[in-house]
Each structure stands twice: as structure tokens, then as C-alpha cells.
Protein backbone atom coordinates (compact mmCIF):
# COMPACT_ATOMS: atom_id res chain seq x y z
CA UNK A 1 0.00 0.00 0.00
CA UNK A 2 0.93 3.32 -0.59
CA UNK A 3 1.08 6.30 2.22
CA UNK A 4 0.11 9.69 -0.15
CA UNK A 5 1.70 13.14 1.37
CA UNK A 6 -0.08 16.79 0.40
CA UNK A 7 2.00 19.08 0.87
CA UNK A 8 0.86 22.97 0.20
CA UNK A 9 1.89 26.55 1.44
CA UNK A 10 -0.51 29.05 3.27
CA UNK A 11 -2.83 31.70 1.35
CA UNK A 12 -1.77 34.45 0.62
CA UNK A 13 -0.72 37.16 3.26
CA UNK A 14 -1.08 40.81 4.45
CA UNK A 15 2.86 41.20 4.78
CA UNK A 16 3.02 38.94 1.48
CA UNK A 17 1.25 42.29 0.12
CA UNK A 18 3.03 44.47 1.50
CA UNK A 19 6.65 42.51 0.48
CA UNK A 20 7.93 42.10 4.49
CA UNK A 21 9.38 39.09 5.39
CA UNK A 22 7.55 36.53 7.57
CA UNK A 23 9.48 33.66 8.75
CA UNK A 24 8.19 33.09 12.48
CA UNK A 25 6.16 36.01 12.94
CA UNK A 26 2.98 36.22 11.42
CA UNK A 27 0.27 37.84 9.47
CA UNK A 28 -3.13 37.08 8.61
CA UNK A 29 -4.32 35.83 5.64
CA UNK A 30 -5.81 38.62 3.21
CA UNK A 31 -9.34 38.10 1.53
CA UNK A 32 -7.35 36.69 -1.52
CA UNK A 33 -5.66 33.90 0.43
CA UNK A 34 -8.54 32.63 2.34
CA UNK A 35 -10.39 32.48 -1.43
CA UNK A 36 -6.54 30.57 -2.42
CA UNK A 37 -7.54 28.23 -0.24
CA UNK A 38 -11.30 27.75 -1.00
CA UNK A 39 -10.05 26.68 -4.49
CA UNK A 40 -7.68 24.15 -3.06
CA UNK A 41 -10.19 23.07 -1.00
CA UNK A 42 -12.61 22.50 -3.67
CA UNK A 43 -9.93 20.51 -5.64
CA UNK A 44 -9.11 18.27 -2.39
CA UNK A 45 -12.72 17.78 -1.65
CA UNK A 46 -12.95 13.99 -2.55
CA UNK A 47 -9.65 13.44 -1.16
CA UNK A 48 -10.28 11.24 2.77
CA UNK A 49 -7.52 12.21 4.64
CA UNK A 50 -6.23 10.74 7.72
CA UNK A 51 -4.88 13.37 9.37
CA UNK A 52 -3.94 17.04 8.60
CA UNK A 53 -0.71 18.58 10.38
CA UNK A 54 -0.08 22.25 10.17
CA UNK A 55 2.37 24.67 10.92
CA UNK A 56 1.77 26.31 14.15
CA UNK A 57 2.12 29.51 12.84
CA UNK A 58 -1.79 30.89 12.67
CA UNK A 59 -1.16 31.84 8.82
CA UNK A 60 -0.42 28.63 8.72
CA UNK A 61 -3.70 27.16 10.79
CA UNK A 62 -6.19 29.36 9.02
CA UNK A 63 -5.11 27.46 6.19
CA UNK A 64 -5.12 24.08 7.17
CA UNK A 65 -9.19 25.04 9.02
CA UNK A 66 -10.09 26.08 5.63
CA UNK A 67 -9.14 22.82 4.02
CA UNK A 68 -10.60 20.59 6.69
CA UNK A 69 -13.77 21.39 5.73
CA UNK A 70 -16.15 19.01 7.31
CA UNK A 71 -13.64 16.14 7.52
CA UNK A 72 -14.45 14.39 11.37
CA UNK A 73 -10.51 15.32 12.12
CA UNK A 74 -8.52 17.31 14.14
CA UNK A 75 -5.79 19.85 12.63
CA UNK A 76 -1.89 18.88 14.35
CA UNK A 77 0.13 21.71 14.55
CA UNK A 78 3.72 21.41 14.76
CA UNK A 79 6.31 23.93 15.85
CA UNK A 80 8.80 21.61 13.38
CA UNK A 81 6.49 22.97 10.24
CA UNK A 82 6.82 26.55 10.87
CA UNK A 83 9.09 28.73 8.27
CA UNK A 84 12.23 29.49 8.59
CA UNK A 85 13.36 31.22 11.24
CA UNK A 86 14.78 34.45 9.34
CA UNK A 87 16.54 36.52 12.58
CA UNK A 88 16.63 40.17 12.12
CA UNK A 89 14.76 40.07 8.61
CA UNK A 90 11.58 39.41 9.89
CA UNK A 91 9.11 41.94 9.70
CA UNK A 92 11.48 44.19 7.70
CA UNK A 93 10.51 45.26 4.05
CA UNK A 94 12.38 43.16 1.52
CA UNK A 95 13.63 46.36 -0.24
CA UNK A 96 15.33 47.28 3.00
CA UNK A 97 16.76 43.49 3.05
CA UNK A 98 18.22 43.95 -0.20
CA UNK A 99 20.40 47.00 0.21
CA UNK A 100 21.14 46.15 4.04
CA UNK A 101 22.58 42.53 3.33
CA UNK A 102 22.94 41.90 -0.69
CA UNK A 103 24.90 38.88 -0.31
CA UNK A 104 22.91 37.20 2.29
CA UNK A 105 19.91 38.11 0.67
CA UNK A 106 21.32 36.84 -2.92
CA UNK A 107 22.69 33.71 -0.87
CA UNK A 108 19.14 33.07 0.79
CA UNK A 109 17.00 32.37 -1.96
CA UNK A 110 19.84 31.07 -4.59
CA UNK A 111 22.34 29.93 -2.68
CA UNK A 112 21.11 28.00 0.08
CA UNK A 113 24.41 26.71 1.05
CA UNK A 114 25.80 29.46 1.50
CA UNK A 115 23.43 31.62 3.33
CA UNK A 116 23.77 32.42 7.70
CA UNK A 117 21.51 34.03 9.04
CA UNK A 118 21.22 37.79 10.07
CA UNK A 119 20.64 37.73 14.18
CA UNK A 120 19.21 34.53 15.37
CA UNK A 121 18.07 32.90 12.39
CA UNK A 122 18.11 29.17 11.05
CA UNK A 123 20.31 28.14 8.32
CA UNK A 124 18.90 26.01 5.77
CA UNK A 125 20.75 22.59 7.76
CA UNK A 126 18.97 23.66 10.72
CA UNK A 127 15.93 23.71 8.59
CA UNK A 128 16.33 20.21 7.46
CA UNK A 129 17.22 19.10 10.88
CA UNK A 130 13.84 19.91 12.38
CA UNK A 131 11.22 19.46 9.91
CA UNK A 132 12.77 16.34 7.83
CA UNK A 133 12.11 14.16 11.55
CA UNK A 134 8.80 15.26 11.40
CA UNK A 135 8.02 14.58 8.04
CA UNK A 136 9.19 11.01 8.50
CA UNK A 137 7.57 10.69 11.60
CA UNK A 138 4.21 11.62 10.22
CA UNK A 139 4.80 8.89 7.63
CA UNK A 140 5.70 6.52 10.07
CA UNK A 141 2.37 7.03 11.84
CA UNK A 142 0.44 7.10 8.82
CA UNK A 143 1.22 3.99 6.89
CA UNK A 144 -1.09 3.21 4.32
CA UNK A 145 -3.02 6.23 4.59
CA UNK A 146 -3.35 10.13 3.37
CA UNK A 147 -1.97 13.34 4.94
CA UNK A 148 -2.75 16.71 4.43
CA UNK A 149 0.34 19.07 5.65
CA UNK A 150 0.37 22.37 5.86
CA UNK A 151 3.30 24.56 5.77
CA UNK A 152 5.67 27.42 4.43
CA UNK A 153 7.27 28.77 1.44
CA UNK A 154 10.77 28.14 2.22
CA UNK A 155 9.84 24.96 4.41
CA UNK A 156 8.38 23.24 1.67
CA UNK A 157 10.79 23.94 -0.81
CA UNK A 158 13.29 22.25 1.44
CA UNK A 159 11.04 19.26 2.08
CA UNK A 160 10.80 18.86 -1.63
CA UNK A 161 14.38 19.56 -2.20
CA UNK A 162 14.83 16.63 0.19
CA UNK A 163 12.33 14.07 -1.63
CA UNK A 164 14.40 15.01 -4.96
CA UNK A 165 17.22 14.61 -3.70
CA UNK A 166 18.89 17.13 -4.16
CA UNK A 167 21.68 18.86 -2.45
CA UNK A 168 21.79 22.22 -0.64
CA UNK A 169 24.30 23.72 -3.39
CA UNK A 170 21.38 22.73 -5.53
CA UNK A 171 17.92 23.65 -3.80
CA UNK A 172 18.28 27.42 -5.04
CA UNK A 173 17.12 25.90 -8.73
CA UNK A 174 13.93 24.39 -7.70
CA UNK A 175 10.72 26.18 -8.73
CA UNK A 176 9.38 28.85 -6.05
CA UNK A 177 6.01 28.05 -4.31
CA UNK A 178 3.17 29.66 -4.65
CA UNK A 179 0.73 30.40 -1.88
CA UNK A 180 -1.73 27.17 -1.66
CA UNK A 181 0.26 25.73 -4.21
CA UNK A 182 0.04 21.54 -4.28
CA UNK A 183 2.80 19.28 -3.78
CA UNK A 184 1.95 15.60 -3.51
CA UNK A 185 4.54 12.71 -2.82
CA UNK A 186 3.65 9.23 -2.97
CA UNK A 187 5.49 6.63 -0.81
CA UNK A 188 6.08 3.19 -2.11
CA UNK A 189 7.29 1.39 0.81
CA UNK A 190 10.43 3.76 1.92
CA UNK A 191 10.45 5.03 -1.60
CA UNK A 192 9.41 8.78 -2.67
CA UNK A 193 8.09 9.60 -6.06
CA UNK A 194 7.13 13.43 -6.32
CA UNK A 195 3.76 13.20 -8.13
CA UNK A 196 3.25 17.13 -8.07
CA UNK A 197 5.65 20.25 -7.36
CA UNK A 198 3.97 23.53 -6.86
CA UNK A 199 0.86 22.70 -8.78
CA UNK A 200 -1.65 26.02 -8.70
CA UNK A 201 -4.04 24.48 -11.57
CA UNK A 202 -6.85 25.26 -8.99
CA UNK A 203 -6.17 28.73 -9.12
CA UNK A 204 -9.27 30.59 -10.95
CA UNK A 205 -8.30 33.74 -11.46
């Protein structure tokens, strides 16, 4: 049997908007990312998940409560799902970011490898090394079955970096994620194959 993992970013964001950076502090979800994830609901309607985990963050939970519709199961939250923990950026305009620390900033989004953070921050390992535990430990409770998860922009592109295989030097060339956007991994045995990356067909408009 196969254990099926959806993977998707929150809706869209008032500091998404207004271009400030996020990472462990928060902002709620603006009228167009609670209707983000009414479409994505809509397209996982016939889906019967197991369980849904989510990102403690509340951007995060609003989310994951919109796509739970009437489903008879409670929403996990996880500290291990939140974003990346981006020090001194967060909350700061990324205009600001990009004159204040041009290499980090460069280094952050293409050179994951590379990149330390400004203030206390995670790097990209310490990234991996909290949410790649979870991830296996969700699929280790869920055998068999199918999971809804709930996370970040930056999170999930590491997660799926991870399930391709691919190496730090290389996770700056993967696709950028989109808010609600699907990912969907399929697990044959203890064997990933990445059925979706980033999919926003369910966008309408």
C-alpha cells in the first residue's frame, strides 16, 4: 500500500502584500488567500484524509481550518512545520533586506548553502534538521493512509528539495512556491516519487 503526502503553502498574506518578510512572525491571511484556499479546498474535496498537520504559525492554521472542511478530524500543529526562522529580517521590508545585506539576501533564496543568518536565524541545515524528523515521523504514523500538511514557502521547498534529492548547493534551482500551491509525494514502501511540485491548476483567477 501506498502512504500519499499533500503538501501545500498558506494563502496568501497581508505582509506577502506588502513585500515584508515573515518567517516566524505572522500575518493574517488577506481576503485573496482565504479564497486561495477555498479553491484548493474545492480541488481536495474527494480526497479522505487521515490526518492534517499544520504549521503552528496561525497563517499557517487558518489554512489548514479552511481545508478541513467538514472532515471528522482534528488539525496537528507542529512547531517543526513553521518557516524558517529568518533573525533580524523578519518583519522588515524586503527592499530594506536587499540594500542592508545583498549577499545574504542573494545567498538566501539562490544559494542555500551558503546563506547564515542575520541575528538569530536558522540556516537552511537547521531547517532540514527539524522538519525532515517530522516529516518522517508523520509517515511513520500514517502507513497506508493520506496526509494533508500544511506549511511554508521556504519549508516546503526544502522538504521537496529533500524528496528530490537534491543537495543544498542545488535547492536554489527548484521552482518557487506559490501560496496554496500543491505538492503531492507518494510513498512506495520507503520510496518517494514526487507526483506534483507547486501545482496552482486550482487557481481561478
Amino acid at each position: 500500500m501506498k502512504t500519499t503526502l499533500y503538501f501545500t503553502r498558506h494563502g496568501q498574506t497581508k505582509w506577502n502584500l506588502q513585500k515584508k518578510m515573515q518567517g516566524h512572525k505572522d500575518s493574517p491571511l488577506t481576503e485573496f488567500g482565504i479564497r486561495q484556499a477555498e479553491w484548493l479546498k474545492e480541488r481536495l474535496g474527494n480526497v479522505d484524509f487521515d490526518a492534517i498537520y499544520s504549521s503552528s504559525s496561525p497563517r499557517a492554521v487558518s489554512t489548514a481550518r479552511i481545508l478541513l472542511g467538514n472532515r471528522p478530524i482534528d488539525i496537528s500543529t507542529l512547531d517543526s512545520l513553521k518557516e524558517i526562522n529568518m533573525g533580524l529580517w523578519e518583519g522588515q521590508n524586503v527592499e530594506h533586506i536587499q540594500q542592508a545585506y545583498p549577499v545574504q539576501y542573494e545567498q538566501f533564496f539562490n544559494q542555500p548553502h551558503l546563506y547564515t543568518p542575520t541575528g538569530h536565524g536558522e540556516s537552511y541545515r537547521e531547517l532540514l534538521g527539524r522538519t525532515i524528523p517530522a516529516i518522517k515521523d508523520i509517515i511513520a504514523k500514517h502507513k497506508s493512509k493520506e496526509v494533508l500538511i500544511v506549511t511554508h514557502r521556504i519549508t516546503l521547498k526544502a522538504i521537496m528539495g529533500y524528496f528530490l534529492n537534491k543537495q543544498l548547493d542545488e535547492m536554489g534551482n527548484l521552482p518557487d512556491i506559490y501560496p496554496t500551491a500543491l505538492c503531492k509525494i507518494t510513498m512506495n514502501e520507503d520510496t518517494p516519487e514526487v507526483d506534483l511540485y507547486g501545482d496552482v491548476s486550482h487557481y481561478l483567477s
